[in-house]
N, C-alpha and C. Protein backbone atom coordinates (compact mmCIF):
# COMPACT_ATOMS: atom_id res chain seq x y z
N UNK A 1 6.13 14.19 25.11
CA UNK A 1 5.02 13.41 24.67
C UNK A 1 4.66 12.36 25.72
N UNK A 2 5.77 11.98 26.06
CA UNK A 2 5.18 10.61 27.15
C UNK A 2 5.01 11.39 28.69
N UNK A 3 5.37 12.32 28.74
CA UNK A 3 4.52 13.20 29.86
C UNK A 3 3.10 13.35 30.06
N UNK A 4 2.73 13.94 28.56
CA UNK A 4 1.39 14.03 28.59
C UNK A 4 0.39 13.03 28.16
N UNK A 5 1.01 11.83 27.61
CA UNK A 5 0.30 10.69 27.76
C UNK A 5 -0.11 9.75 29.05
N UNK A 6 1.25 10.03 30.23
CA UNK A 6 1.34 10.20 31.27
C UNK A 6 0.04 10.55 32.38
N UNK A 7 0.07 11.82 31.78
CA UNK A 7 -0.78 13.20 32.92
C UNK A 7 -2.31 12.29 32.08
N UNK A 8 -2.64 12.08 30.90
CA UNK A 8 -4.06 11.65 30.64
C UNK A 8 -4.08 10.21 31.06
N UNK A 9 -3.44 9.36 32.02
CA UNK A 9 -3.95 8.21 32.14
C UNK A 9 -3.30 6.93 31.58
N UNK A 10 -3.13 7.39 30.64
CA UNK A 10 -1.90 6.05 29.57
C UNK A 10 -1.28 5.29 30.62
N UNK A 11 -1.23 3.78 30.27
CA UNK A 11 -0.54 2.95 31.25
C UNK A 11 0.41 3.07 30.54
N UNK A 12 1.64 2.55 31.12
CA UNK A 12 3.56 2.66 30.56
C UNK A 12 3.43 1.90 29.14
N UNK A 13 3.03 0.44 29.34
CA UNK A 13 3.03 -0.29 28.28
C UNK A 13 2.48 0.32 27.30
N UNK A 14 1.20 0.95 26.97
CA UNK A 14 0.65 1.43 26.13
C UNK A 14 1.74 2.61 25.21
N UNK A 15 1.55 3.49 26.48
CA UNK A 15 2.86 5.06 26.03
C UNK A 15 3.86 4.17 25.25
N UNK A 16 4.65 3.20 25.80
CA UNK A 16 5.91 2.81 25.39
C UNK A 16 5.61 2.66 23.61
N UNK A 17 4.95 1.46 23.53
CA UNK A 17 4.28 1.09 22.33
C UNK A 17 4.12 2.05 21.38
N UNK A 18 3.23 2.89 21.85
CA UNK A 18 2.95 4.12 20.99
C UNK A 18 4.42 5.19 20.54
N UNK A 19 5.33 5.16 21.53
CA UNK A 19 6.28 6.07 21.06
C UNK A 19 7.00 5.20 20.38
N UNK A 20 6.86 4.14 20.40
CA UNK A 20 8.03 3.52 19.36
C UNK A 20 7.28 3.37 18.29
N UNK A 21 6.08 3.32 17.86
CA UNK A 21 4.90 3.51 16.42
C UNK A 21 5.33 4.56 16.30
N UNK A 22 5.56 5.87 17.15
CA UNK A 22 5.60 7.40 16.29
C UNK A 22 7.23 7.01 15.15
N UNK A 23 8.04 6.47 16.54
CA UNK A 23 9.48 6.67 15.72
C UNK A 23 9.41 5.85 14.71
N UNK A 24 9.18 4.56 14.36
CA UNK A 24 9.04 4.02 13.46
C UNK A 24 8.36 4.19 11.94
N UNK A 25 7.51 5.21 12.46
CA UNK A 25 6.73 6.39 11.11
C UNK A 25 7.47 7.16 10.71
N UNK A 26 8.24 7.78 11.84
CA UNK A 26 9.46 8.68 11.15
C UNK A 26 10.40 8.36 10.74
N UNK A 27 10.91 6.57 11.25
CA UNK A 27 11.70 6.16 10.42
C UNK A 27 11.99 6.02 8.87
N UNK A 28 10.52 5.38 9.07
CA UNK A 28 10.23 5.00 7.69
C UNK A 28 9.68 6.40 7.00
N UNK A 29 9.25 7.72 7.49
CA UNK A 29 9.09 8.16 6.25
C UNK A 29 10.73 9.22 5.63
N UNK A 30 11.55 9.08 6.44
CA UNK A 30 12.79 9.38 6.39
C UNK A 30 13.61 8.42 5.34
N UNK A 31 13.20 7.08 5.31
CA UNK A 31 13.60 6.29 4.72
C UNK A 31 13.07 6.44 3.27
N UNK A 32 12.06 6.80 3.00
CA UNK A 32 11.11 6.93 1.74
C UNK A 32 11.72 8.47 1.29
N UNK A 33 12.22 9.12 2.03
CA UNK A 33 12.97 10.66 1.06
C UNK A 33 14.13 10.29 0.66
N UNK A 34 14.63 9.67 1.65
CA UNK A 34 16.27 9.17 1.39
C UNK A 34 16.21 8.34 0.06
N UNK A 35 14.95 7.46 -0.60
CA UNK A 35 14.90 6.53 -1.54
C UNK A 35 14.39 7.52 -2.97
N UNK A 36 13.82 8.90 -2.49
CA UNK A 36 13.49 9.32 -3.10
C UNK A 36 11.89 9.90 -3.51
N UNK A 37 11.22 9.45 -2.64
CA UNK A 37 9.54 9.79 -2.34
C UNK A 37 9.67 11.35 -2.06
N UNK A 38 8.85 12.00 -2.93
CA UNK A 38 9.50 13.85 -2.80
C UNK A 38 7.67 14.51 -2.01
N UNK A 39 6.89 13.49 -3.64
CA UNK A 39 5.58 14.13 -3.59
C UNK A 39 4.81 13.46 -2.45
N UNK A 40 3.98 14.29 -2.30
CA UNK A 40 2.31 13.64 -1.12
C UNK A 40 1.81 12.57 -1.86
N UNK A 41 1.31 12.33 -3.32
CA UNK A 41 1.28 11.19 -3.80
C UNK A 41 2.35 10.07 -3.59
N UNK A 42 3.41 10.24 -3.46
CA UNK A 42 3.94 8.86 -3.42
C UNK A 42 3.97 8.84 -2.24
N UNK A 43 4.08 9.81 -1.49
CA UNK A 43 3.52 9.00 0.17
C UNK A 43 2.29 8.56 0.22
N UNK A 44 1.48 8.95 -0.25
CA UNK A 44 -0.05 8.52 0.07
C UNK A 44 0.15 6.80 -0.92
N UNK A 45 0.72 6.87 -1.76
CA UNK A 45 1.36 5.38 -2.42
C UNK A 45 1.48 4.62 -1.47
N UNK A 46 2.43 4.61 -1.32
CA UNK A 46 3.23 4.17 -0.05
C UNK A 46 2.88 3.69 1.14
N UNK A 47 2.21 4.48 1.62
CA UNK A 47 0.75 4.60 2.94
C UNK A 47 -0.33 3.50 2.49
N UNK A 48 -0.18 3.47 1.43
CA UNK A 48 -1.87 2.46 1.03
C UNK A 48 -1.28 0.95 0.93
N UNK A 49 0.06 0.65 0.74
CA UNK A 49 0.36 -0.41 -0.01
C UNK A 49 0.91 -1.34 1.46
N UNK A 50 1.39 -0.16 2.47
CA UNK A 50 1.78 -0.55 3.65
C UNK A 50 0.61 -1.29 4.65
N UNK A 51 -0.33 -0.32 4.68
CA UNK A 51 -1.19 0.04 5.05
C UNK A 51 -2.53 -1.87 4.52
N UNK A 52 -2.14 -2.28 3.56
CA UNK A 52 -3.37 -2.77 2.46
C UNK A 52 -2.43 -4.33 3.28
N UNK A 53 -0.74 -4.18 3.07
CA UNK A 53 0.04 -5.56 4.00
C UNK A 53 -0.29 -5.68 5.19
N UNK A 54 -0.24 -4.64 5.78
CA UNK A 54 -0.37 -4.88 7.19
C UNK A 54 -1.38 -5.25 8.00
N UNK A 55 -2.88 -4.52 7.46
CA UNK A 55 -3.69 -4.93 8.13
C UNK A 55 -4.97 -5.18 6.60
N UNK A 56 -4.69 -5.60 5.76
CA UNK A 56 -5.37 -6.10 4.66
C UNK A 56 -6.78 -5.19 4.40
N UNK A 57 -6.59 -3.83 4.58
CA UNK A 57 -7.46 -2.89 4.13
C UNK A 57 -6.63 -1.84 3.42
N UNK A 58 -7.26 -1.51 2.65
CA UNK A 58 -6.69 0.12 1.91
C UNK A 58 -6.80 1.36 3.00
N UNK A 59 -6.56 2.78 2.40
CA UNK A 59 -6.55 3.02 3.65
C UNK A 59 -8.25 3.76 3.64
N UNK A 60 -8.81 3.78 2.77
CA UNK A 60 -10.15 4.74 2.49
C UNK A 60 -10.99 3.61 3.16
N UNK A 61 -10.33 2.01 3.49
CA UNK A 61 -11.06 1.00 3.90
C UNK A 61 -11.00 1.16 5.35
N UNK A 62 -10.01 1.49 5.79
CA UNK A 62 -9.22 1.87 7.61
C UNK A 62 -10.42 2.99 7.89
N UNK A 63 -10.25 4.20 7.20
CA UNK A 63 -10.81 4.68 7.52
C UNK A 63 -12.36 5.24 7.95
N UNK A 64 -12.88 3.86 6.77
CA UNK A 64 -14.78 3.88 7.07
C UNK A 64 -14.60 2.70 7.89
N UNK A 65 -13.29 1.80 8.71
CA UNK A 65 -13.73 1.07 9.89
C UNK A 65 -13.41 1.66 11.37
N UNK A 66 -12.40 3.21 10.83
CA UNK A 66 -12.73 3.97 12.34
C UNK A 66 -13.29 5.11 12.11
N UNK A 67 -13.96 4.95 11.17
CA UNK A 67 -15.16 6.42 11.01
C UNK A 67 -14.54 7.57 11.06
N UNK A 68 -13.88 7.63 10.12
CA UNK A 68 -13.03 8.81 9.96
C UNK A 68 -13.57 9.55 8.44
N UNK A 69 -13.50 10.88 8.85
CA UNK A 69 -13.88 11.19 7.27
C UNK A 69 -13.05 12.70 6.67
N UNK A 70 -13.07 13.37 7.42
CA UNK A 70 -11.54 14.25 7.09
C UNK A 70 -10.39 14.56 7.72
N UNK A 71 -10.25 13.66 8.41
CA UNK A 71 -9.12 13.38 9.45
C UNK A 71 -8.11 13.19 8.65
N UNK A 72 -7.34 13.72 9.11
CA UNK A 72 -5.33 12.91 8.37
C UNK A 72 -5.50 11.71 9.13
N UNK A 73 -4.91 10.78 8.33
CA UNK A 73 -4.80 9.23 8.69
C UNK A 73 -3.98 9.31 9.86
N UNK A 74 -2.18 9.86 8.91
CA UNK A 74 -1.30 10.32 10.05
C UNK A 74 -1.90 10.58 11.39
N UNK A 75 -2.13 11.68 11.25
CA UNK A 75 -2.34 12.69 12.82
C UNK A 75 -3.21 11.82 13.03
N UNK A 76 -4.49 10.95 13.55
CA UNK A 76 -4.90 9.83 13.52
C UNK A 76 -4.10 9.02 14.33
N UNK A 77 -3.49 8.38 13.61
CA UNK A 77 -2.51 7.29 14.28
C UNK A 77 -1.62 7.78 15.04
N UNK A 78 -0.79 9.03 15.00
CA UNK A 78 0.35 9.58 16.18
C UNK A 78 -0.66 10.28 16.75
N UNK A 79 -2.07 10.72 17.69
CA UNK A 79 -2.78 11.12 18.60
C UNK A 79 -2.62 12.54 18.24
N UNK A 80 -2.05 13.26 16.95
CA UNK A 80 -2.34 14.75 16.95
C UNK A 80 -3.37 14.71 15.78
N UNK A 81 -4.40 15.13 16.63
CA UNK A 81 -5.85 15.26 15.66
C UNK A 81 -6.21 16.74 15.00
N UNK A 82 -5.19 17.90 15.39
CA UNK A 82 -5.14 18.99 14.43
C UNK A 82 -3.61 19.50 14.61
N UNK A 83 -3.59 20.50 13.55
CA UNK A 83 -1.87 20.53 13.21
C UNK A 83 -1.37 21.45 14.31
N UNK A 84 -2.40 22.17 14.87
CA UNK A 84 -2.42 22.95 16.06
C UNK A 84 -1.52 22.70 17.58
N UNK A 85 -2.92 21.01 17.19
CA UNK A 85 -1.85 20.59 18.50
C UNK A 85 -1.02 19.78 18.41
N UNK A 86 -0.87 19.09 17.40
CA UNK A 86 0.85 18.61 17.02
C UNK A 86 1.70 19.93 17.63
N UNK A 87 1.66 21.53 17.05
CA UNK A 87 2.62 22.26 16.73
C UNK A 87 2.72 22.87 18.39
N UNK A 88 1.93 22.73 19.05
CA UNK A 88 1.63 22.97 20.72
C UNK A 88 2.84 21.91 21.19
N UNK A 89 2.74 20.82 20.96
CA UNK A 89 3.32 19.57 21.84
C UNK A 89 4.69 20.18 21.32
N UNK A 90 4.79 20.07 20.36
CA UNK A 90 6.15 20.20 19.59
C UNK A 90 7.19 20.91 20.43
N UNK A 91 5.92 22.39 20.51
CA UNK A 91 6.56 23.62 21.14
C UNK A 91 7.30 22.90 22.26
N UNK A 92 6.03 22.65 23.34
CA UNK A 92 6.47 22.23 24.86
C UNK A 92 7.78 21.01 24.81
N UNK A 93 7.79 20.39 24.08
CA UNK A 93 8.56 19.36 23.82
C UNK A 93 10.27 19.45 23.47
N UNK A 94 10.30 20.88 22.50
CA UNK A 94 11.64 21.22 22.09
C UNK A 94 11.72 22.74 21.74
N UNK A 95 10.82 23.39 22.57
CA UNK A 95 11.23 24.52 22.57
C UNK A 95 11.13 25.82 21.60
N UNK A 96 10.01 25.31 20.72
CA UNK A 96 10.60 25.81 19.15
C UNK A 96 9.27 25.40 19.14
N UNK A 97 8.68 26.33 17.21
CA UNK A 97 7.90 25.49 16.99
C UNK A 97 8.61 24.36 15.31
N UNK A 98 7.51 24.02 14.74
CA UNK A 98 7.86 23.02 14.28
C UNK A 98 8.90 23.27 12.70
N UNK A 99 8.28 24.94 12.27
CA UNK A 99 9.04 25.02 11.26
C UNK A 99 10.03 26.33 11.75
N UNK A 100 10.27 26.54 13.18
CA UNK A 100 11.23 27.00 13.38
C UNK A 100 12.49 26.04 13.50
N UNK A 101 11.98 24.78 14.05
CA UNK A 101 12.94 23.58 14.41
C UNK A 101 13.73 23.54 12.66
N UNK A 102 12.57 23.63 11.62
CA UNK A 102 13.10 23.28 10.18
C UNK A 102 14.40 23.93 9.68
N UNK A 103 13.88 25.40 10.00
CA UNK A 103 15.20 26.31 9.53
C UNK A 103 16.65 26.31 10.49
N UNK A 104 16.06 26.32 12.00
CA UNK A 104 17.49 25.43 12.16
C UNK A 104 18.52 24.45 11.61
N UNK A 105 16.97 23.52 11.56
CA UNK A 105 18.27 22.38 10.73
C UNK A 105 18.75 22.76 9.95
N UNK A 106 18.26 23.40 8.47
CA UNK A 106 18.60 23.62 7.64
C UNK A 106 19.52 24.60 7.73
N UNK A 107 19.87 25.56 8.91
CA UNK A 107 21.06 26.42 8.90
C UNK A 107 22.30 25.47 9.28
N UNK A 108 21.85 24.51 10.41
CA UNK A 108 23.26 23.54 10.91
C UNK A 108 23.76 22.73 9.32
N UNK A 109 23.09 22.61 8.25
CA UNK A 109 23.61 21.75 7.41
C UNK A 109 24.15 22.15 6.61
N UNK A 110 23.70 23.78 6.31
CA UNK A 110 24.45 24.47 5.37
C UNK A 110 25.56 25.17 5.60
């Protein structure tokens, strides 16, 4: 990822920033299964209430102030604007794609 943020121009500071926003999304939404958040509704909960503290808009409010209208918020904010090319980067990134990476895990755990 920070390759190809890299190759388009991204200054360090920026890239840096941004990869620690991705991990911190995955922290936290790792943290929200571990607590028990199963459904897309309680993430989308979750997402709004975070979302409503942090920068004092909802998120249907975020999104008519970056003109967004069927965009995933997510993919949005981590720079993958279709699941396509999330699952592209992924590839180049680890070799795999994204729900091949899944069943791995899920074989190492079982």
């Amino acid at each position: 990822m920070q390759g190809l943020y890299k190759r388009k121009g991204y200054p360090k500071e920026w890239i840096d920033k941004r990869l620690r926003g991705i991990a911190v999304r995955q922290d936290l939404t790792d943290e929200w299964k571990n607590r028990g958040a199963r459904s897309s509704k309680e993430f989308a909960i979750l997402t709004n209430e975070i979302m409503h503290g942090a920068f004092d808009l909802k998120v249907e409010e975020y999104k008519q102030v970056k003109g967004l209208q069927r965009e995933n918020l997510r993919d949005h904010m981590t720079g993958f604007n279709t699941p396509n090319y999330f699952a592209k980067c992924f590839r180049k990134q680890f070799g795999c794609s994204p729900s091949e990476h899944k069943i791995n895990l899920a074989q190492q755990v079982s």
